[in-house]
PDB file of N, CA and C in Angstrom:
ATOM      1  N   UNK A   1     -23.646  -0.946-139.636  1.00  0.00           N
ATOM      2  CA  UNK A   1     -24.959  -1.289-139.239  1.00  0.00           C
ATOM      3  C   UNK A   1     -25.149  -1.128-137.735  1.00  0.00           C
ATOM      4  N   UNK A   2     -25.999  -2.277-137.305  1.00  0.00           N
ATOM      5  CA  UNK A   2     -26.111  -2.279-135.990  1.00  0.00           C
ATOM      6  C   UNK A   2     -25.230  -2.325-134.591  1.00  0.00           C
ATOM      7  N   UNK A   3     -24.156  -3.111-135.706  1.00  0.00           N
ATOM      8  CA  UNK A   3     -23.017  -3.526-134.317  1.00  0.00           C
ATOM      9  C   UNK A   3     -22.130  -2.248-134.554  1.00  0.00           C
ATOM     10  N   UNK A   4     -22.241  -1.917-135.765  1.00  0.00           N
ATOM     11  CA  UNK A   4     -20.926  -0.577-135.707  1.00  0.00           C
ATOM     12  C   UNK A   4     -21.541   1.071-134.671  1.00  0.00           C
ATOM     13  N   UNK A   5     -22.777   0.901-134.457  1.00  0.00           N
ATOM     14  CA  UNK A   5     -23.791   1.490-133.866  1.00  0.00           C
ATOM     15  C   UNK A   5     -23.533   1.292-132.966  1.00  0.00           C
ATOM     16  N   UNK A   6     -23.365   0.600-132.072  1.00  0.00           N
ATOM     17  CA  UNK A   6     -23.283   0.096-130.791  1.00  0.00           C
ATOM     18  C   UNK A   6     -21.437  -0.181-130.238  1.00  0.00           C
ATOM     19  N   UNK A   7     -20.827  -0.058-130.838  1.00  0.00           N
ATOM     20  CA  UNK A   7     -19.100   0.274-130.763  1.00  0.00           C
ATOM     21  C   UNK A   7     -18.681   1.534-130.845  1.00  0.00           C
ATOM     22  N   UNK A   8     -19.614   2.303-131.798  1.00  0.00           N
ATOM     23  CA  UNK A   8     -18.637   3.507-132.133  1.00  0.00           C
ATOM     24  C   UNK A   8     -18.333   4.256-130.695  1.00  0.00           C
ATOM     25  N   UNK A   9     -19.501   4.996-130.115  1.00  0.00           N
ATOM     26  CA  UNK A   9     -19.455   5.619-128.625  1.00  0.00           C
ATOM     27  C   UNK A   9     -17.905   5.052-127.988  1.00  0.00           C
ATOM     28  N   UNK A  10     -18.225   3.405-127.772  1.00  0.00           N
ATOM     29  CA  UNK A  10     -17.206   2.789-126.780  1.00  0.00           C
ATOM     30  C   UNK A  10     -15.746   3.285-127.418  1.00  0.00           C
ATOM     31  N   UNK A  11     -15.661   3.331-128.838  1.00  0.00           N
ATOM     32  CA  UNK A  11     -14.403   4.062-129.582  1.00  0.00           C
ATOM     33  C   UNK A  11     -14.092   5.388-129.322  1.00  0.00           C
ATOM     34  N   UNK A  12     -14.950   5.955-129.532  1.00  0.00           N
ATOM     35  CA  UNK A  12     -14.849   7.520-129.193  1.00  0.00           C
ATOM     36  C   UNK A  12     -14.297   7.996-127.964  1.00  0.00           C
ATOM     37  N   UNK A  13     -15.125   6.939-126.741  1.00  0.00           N
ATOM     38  CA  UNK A  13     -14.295   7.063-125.378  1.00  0.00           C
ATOM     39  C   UNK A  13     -13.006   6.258-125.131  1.00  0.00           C
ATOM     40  N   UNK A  14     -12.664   5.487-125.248  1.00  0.00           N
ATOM     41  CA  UNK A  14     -11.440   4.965-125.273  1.00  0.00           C
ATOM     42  C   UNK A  14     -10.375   6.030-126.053  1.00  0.00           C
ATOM     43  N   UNK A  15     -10.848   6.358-127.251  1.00  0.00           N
ATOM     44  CA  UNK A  15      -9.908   7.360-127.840  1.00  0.00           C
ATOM     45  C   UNK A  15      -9.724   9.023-127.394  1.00  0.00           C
ATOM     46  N   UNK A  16     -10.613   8.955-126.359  1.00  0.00           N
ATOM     47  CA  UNK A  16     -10.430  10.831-125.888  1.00  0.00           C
ATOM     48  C   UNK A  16     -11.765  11.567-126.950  1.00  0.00           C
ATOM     49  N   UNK A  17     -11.781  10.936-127.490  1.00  0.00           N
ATOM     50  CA  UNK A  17     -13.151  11.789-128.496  1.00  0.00           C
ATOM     51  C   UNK A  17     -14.168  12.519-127.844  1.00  0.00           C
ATOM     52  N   UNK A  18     -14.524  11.630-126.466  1.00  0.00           N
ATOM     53  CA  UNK A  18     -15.744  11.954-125.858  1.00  0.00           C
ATOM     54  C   UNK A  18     -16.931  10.856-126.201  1.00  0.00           C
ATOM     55  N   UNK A  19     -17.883  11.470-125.993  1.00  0.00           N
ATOM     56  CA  UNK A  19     -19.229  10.426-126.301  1.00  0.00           C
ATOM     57  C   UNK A  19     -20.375  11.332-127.414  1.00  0.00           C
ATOM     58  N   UNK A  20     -20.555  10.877-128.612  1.00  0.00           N
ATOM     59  CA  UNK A  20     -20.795  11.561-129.608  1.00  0.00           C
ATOM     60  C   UNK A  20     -22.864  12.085-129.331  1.00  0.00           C
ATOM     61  N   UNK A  21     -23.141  10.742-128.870  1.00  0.00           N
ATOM     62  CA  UNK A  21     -24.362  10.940-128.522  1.00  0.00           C
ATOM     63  C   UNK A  21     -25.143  10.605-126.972  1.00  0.00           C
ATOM     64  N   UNK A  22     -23.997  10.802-126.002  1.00  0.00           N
ATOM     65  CA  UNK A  22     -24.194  10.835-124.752  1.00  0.00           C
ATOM     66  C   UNK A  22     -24.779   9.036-124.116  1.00  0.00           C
ATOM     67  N   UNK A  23     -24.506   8.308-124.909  1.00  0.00           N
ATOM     68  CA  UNK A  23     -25.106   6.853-124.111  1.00  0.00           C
ATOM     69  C   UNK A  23     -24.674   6.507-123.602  1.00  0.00           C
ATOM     70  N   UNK A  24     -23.244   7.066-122.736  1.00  0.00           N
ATOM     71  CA  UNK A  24     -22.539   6.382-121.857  1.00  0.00           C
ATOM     72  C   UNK A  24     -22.227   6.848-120.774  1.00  0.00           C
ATOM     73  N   UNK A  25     -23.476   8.314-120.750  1.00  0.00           N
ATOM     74  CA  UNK A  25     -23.234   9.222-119.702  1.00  0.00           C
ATOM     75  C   UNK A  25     -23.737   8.306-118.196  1.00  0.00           C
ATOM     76  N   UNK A  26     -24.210   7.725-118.533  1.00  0.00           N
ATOM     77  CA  UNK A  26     -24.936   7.181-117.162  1.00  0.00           C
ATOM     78  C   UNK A  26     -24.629   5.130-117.155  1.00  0.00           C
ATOM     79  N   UNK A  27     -23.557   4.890-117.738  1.00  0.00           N
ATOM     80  CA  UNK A  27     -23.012   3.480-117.708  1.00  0.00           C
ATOM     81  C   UNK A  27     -22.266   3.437-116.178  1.00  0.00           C
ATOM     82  N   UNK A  28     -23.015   2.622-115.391  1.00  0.00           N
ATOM     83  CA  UNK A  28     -21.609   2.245-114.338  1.00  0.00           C
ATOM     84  C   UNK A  28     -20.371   1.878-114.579  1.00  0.00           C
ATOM     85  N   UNK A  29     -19.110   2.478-114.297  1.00  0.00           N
ATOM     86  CA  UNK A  29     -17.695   1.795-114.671  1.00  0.00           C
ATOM     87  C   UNK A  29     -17.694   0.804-114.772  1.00  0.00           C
ATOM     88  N   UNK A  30     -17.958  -0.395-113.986  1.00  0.00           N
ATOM     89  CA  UNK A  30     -17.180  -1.740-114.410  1.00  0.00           C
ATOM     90  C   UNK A  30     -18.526  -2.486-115.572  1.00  0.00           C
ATOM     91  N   UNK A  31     -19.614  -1.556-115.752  1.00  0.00           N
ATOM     92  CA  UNK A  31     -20.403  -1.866-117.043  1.00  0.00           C
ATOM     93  C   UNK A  31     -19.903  -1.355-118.383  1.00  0.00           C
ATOM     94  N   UNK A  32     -18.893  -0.382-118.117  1.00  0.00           N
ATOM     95  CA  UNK A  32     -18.469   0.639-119.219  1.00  0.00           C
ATOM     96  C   UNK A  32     -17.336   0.195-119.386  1.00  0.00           C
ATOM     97  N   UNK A  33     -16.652  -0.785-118.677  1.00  0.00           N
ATOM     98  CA  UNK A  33     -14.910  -1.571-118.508  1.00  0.00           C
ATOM     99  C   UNK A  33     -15.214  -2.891-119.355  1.00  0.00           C
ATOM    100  N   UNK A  34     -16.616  -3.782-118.781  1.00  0.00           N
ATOM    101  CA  UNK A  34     -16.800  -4.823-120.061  1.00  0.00           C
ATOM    102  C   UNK A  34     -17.364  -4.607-121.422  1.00  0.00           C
ATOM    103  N   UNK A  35     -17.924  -3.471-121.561  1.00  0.00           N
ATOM    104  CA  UNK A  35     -18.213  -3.226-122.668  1.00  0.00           C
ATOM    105  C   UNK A  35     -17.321  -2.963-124.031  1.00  0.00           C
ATOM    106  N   UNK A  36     -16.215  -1.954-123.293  1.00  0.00           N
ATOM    107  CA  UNK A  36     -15.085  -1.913-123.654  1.00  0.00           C
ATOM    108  C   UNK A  36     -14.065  -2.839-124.370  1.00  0.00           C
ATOM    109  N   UNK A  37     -14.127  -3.731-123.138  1.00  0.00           N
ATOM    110  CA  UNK A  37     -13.284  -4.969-123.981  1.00  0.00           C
ATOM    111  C   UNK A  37     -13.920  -5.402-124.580  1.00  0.00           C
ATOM    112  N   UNK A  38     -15.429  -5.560-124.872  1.00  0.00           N
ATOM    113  CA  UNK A  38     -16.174  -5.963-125.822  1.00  0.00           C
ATOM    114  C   UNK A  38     -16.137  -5.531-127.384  1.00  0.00           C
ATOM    115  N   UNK A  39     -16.292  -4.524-127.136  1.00  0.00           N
ATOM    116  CA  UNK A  39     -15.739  -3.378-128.316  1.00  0.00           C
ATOM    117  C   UNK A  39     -14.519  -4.121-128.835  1.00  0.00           C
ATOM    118  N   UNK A  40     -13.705  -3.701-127.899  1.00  0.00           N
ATOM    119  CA  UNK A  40     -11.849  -3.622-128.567  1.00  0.00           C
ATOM    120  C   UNK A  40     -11.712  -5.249-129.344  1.00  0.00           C
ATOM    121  N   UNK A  41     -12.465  -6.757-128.665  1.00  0.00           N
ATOM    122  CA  UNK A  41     -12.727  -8.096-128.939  1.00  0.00           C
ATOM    123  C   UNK A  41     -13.001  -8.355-130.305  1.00  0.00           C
ATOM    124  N   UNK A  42     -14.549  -7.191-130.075  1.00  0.00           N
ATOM    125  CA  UNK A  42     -15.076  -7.456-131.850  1.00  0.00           C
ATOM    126  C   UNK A  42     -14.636  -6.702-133.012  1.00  0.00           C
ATOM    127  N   UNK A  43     -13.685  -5.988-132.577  1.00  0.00           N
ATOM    128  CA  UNK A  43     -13.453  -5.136-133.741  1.00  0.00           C
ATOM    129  C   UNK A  43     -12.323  -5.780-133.817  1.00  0.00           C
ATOM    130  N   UNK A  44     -11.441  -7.008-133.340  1.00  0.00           N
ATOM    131  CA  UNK A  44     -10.221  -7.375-133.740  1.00  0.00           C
ATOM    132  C   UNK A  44     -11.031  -8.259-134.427  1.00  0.00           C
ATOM    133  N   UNK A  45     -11.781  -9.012-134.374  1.00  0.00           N
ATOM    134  CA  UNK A  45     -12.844 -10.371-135.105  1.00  0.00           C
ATOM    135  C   UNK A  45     -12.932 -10.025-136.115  1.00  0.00           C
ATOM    136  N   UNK A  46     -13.441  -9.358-136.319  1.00  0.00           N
ATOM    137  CA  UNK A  46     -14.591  -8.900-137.524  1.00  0.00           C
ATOM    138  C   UNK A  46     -13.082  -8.546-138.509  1.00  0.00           C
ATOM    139  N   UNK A  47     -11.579  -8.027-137.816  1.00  0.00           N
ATOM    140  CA  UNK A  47     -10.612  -7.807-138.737  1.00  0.00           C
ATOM    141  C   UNK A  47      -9.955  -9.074-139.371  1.00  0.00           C
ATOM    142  N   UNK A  48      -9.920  -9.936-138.000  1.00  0.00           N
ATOM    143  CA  UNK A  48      -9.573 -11.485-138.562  1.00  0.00           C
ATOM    144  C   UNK A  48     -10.331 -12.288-139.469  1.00  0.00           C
ATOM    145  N   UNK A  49     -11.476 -11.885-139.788  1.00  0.00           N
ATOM    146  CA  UNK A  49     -12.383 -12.251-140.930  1.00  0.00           C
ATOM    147  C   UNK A  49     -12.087 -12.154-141.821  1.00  0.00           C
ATOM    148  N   UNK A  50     -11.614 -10.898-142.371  1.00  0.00           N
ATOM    149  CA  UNK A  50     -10.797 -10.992-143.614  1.00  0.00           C
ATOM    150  C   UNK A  50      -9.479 -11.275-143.621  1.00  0.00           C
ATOM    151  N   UNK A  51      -8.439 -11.498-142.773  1.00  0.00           N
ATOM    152  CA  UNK A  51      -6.991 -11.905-143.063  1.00  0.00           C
ATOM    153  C   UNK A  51      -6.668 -12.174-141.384  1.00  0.00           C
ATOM    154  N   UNK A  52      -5.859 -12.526-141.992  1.00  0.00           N
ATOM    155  CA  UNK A  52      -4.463 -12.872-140.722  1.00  0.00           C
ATOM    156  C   UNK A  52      -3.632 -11.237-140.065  1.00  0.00           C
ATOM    157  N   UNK A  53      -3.809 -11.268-138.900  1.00  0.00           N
ATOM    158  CA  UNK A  53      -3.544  -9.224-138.474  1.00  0.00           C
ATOM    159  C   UNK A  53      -2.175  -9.635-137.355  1.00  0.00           C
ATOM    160  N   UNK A  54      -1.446  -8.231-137.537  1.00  0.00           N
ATOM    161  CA  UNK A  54      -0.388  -8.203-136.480  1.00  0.00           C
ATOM    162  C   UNK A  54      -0.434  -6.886-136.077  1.00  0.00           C
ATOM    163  N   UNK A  55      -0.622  -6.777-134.492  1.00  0.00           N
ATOM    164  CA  UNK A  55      -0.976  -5.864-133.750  1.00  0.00           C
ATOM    165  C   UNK A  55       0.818  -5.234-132.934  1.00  0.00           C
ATOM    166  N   UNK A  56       0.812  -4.584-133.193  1.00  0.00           N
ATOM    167  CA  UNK A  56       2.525  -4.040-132.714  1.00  0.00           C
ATOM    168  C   UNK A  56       1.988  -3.002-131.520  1.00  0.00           C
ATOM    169  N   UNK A  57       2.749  -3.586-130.190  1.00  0.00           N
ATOM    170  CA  UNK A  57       2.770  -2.219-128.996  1.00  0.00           C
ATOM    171  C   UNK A  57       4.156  -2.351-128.617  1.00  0.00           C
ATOM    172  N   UNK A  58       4.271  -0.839-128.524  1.00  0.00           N
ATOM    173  CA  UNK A  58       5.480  -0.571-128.292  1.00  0.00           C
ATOM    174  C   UNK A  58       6.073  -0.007-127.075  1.00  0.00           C
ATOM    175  N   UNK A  59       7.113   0.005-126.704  1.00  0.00           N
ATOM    176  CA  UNK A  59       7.249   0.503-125.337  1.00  0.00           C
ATOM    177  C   UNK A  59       5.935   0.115-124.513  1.00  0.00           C
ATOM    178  N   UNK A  60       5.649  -1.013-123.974  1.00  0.00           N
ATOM    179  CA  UNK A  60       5.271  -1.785-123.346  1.00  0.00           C
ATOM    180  C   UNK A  60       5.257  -1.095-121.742  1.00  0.00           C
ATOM    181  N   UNK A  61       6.090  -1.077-121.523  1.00  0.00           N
ATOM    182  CA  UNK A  61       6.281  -0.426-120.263  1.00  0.00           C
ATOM    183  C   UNK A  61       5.507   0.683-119.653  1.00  0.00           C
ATOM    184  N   UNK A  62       5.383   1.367-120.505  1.00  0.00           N
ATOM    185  CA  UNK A  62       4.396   2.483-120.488  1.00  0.00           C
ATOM    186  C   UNK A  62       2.659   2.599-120.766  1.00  0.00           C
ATOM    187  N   UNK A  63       2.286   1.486-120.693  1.00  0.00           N
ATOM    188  CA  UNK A  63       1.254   0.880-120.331  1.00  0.00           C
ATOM    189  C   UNK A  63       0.452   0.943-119.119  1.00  0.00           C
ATOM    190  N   UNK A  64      -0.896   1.549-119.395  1.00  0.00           N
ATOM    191  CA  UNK A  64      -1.717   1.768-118.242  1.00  0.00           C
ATOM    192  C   UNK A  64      -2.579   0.429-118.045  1.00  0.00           C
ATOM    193  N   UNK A  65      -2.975   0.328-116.972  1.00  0.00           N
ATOM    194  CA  UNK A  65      -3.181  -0.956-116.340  1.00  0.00           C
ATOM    195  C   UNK A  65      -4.570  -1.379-117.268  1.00  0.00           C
ATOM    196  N   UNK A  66      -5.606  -0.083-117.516  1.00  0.00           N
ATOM    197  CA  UNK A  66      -6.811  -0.319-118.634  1.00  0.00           C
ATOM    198  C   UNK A  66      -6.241  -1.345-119.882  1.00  0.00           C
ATOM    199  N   UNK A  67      -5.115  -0.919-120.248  1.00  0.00           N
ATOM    200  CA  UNK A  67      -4.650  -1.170-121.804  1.00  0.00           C
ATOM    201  C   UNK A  67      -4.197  -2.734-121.770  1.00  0.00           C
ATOM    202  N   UNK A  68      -3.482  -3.399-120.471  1.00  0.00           N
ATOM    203  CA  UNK A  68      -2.735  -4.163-120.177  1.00  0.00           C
ATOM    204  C   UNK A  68      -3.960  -5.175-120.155  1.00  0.00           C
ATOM    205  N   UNK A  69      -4.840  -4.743-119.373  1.00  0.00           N
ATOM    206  CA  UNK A  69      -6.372  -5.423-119.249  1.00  0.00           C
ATOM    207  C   UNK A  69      -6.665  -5.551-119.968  1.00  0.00           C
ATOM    208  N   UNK A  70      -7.207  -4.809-121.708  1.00  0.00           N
ATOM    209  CA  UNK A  70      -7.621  -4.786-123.048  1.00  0.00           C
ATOM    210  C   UNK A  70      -7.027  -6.112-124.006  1.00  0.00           C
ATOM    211  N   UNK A  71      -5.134  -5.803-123.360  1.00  0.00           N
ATOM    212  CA  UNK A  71      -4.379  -7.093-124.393  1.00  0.00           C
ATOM    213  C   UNK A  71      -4.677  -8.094-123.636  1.00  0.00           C
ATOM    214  N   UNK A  72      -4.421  -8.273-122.132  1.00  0.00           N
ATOM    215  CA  UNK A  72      -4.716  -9.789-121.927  1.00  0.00           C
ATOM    216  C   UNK A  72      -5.862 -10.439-122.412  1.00  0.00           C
ATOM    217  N   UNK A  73      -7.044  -9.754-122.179  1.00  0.00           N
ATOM    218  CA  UNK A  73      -8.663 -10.032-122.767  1.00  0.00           C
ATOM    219  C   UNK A  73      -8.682 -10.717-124.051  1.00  0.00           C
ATOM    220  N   UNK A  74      -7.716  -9.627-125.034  1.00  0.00           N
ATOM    221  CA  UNK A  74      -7.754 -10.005-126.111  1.00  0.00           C
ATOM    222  C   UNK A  74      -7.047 -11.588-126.742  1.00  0.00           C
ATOM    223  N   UNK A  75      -5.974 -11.292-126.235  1.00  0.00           N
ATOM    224  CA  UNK A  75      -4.713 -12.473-126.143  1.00  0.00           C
ATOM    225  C   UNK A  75      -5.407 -13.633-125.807  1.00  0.00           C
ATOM    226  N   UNK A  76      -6.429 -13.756-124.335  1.00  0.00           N
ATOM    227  CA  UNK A  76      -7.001 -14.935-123.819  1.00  0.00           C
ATOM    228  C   UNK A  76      -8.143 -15.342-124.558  1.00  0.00           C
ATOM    229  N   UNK A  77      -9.274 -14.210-125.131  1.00  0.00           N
ATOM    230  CA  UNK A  77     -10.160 -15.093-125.938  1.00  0.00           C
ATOM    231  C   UNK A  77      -9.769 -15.276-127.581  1.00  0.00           C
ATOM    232  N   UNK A  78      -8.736 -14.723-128.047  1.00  0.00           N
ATOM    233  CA  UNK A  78      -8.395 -15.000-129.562  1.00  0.00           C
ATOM    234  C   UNK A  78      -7.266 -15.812-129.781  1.00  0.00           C
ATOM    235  N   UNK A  79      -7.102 -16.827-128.699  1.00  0.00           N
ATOM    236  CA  UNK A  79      -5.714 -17.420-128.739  1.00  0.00           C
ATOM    237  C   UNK A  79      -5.554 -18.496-129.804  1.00  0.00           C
ATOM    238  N   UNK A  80      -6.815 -18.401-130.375  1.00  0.00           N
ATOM    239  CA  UNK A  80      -6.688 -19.774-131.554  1.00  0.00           C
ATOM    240  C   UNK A  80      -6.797 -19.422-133.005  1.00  0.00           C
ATOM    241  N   UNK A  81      -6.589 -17.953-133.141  1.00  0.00           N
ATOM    242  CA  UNK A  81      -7.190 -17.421-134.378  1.00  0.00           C
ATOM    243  C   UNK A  81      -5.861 -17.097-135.262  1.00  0.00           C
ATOM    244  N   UNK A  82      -5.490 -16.170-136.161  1.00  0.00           N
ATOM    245  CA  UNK A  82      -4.417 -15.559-136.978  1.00  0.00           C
ATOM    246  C   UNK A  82      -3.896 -14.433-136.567  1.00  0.00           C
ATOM    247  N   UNK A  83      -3.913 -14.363-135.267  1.00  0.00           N
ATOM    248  CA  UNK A  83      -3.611 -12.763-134.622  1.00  0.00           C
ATOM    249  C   UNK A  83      -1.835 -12.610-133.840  1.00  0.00           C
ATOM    250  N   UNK A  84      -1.560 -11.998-134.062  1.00  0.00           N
ATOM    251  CA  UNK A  84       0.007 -12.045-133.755  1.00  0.00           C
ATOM    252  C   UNK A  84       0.409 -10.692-133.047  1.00  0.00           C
ATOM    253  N   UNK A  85       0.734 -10.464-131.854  1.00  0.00           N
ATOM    254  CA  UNK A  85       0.838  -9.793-131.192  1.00  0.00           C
ATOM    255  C   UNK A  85       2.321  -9.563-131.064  1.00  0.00           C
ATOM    256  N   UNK A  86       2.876  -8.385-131.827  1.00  0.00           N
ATOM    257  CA  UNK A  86       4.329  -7.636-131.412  1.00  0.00           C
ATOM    258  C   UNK A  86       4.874  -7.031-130.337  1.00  0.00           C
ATOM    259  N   UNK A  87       5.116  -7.375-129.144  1.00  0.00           N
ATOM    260  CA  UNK A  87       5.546  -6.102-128.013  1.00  0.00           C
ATOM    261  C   UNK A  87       6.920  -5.863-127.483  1.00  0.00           C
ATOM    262  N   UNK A  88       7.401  -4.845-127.646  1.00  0.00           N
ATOM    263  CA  UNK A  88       8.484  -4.265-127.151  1.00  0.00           C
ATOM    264  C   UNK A  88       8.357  -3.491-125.945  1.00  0.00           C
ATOM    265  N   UNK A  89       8.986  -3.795-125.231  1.00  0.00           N
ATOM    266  CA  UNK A  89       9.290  -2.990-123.867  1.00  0.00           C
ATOM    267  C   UNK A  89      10.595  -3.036-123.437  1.00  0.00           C
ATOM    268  N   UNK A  90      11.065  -1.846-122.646  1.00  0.00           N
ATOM    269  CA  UNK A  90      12.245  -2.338-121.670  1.00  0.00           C
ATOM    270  C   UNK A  90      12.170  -2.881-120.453  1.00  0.00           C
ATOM    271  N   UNK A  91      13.496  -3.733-120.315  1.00  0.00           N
ATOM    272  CA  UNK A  91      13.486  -4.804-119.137  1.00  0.00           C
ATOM    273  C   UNK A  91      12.927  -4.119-117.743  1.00  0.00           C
ATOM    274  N   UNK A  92      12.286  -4.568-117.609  1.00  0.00           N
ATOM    275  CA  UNK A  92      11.682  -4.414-115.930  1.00  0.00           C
ATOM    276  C   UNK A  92      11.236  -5.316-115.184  1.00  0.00           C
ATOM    277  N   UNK A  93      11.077  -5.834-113.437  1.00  0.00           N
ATOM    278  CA  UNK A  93      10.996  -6.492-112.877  1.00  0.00           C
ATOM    279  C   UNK A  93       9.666  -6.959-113.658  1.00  0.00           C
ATOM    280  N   UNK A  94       8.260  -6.279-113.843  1.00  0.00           N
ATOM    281  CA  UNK A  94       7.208  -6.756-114.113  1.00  0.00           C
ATOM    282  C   UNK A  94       7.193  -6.773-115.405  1.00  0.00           C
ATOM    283  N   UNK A  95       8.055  -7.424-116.254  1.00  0.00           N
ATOM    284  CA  UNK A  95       8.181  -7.080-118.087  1.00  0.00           C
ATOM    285  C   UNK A  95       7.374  -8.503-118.537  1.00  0.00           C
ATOM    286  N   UNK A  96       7.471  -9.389-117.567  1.00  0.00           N
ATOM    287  CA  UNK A  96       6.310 -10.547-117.865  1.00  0.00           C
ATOM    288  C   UNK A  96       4.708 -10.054-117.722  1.00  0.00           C
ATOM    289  N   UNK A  97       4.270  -8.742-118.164  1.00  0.00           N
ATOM    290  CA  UNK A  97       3.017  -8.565-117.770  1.00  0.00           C
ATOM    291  C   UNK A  97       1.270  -9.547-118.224  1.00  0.00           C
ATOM    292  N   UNK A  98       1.973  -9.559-119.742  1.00  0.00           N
ATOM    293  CA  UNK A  98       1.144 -10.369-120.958  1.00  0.00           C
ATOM    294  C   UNK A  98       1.255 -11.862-121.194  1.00  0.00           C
ATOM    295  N   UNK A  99       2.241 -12.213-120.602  1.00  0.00           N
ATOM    296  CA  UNK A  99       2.502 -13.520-120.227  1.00  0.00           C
ATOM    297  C   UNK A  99       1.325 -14.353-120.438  1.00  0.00           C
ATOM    298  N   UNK A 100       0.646 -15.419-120.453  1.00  0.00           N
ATOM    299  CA  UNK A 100      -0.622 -16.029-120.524  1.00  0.00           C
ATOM    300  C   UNK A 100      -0.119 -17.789-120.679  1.00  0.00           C
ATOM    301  N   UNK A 101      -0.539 -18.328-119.608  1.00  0.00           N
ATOM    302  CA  UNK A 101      -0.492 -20.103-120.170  1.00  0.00           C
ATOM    303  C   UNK A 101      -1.037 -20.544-121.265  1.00  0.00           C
ATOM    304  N   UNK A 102      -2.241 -19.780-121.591  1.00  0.00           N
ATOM    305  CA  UNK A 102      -2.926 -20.179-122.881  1.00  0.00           C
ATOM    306  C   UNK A 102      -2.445 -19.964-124.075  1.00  0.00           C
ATOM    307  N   UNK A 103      -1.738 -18.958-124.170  1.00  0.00           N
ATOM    308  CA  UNK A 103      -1.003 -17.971-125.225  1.00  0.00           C
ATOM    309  C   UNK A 103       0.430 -18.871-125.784  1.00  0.00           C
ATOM    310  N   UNK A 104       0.801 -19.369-126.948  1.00  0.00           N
ATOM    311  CA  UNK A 104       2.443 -19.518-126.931  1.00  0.00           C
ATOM    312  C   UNK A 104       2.938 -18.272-127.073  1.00  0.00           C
ATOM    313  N   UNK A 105       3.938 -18.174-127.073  1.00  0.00           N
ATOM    314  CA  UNK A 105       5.063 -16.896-126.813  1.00  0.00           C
ATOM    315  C   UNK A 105       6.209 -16.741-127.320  1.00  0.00           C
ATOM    316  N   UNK A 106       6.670 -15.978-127.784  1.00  0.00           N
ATOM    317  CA  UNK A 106       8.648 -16.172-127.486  1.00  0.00           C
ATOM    318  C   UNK A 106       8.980 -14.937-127.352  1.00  0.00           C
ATOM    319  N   UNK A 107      10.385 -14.971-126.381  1.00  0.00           N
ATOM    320  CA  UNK A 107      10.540 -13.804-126.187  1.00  0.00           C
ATOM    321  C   UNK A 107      12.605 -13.637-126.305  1.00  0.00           C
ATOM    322  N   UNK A 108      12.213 -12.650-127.127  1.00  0.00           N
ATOM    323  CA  UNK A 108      14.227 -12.246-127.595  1.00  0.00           C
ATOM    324  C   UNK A 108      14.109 -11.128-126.918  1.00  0.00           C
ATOM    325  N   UNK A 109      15.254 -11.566-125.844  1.00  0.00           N
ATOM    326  CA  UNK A 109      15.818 -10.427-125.333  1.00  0.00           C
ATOM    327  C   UNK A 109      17.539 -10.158-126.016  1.00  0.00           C
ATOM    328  N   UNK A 110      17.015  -8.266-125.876  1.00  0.00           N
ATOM    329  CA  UNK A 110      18.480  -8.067-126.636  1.00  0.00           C
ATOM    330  C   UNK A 110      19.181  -7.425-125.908  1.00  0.00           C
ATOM    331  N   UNK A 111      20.676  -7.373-126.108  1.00  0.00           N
ATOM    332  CA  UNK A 111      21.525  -6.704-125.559  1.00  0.00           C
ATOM    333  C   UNK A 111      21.340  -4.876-125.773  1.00  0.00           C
ATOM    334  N   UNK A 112      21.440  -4.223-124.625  1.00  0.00           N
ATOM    335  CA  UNK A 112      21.390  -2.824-124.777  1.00  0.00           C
ATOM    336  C   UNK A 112      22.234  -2.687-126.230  1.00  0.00           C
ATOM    337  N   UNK A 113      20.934  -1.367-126.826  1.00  0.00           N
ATOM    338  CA  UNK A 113      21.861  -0.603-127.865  1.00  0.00           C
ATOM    339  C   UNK A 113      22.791   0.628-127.593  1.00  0.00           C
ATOM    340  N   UNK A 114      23.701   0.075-127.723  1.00  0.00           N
ATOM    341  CA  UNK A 114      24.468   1.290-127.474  1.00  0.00           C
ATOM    342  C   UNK A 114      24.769   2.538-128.392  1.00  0.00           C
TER     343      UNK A 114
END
């Protein structure tokens, strides 16, 4: 309907698609940055509506600062819902990136595989 109308574009650009019907040719960036997480917010909602979801990122590390911005957003306003967030990365000084006071956590660190 209406709201899937108003997400798809923001999908299309986030995914490299492009912009299917040009409405975002003329968005200022940091109007086109909240919208975004707006997007990425309601489309995890609308999934938690029907069940309990687990979101897996991998190699963590390799994470652009947009994306890192997307999970915290997400992490901070859905912290009370059925959403379970998987992340793997390797150890690095900044490997606490997602970290959140609001958020519980746990974190297993493993011994290199050899």
């Amino acid at each position: 309907g209406e709201e899937a109308d108003r997400l798809m574009p923001l999908l299309y650009h986030v995914l490299g698609l492009g912009d299917p019907d040009a409405t975002l040719q003329h968005v200022e960036p940091q109007q086109l940055r909240r919208q975004i997480l707006y997007a990425v917010r309601t489309i995890i909602e609308r999934r938690l509506d029907l069940s309990p979801l687990l979101i897996v990122v991998e190699d963590l590390h390799w994470a652009d600062a947009a994306s890192l911005e997307a999970l915290r957003f997400v992490m901070d306003r859905l912290e009370r819902t059925r959403l379970m967030l998987l992340v793997t990365h390797r150890p690095a000084p900044d490997n606490d990136q997602l970290n959140s006071s609001r958020v519980s956590h746990t974190a297993l660190r493993l011994s290199p595989l050899n």
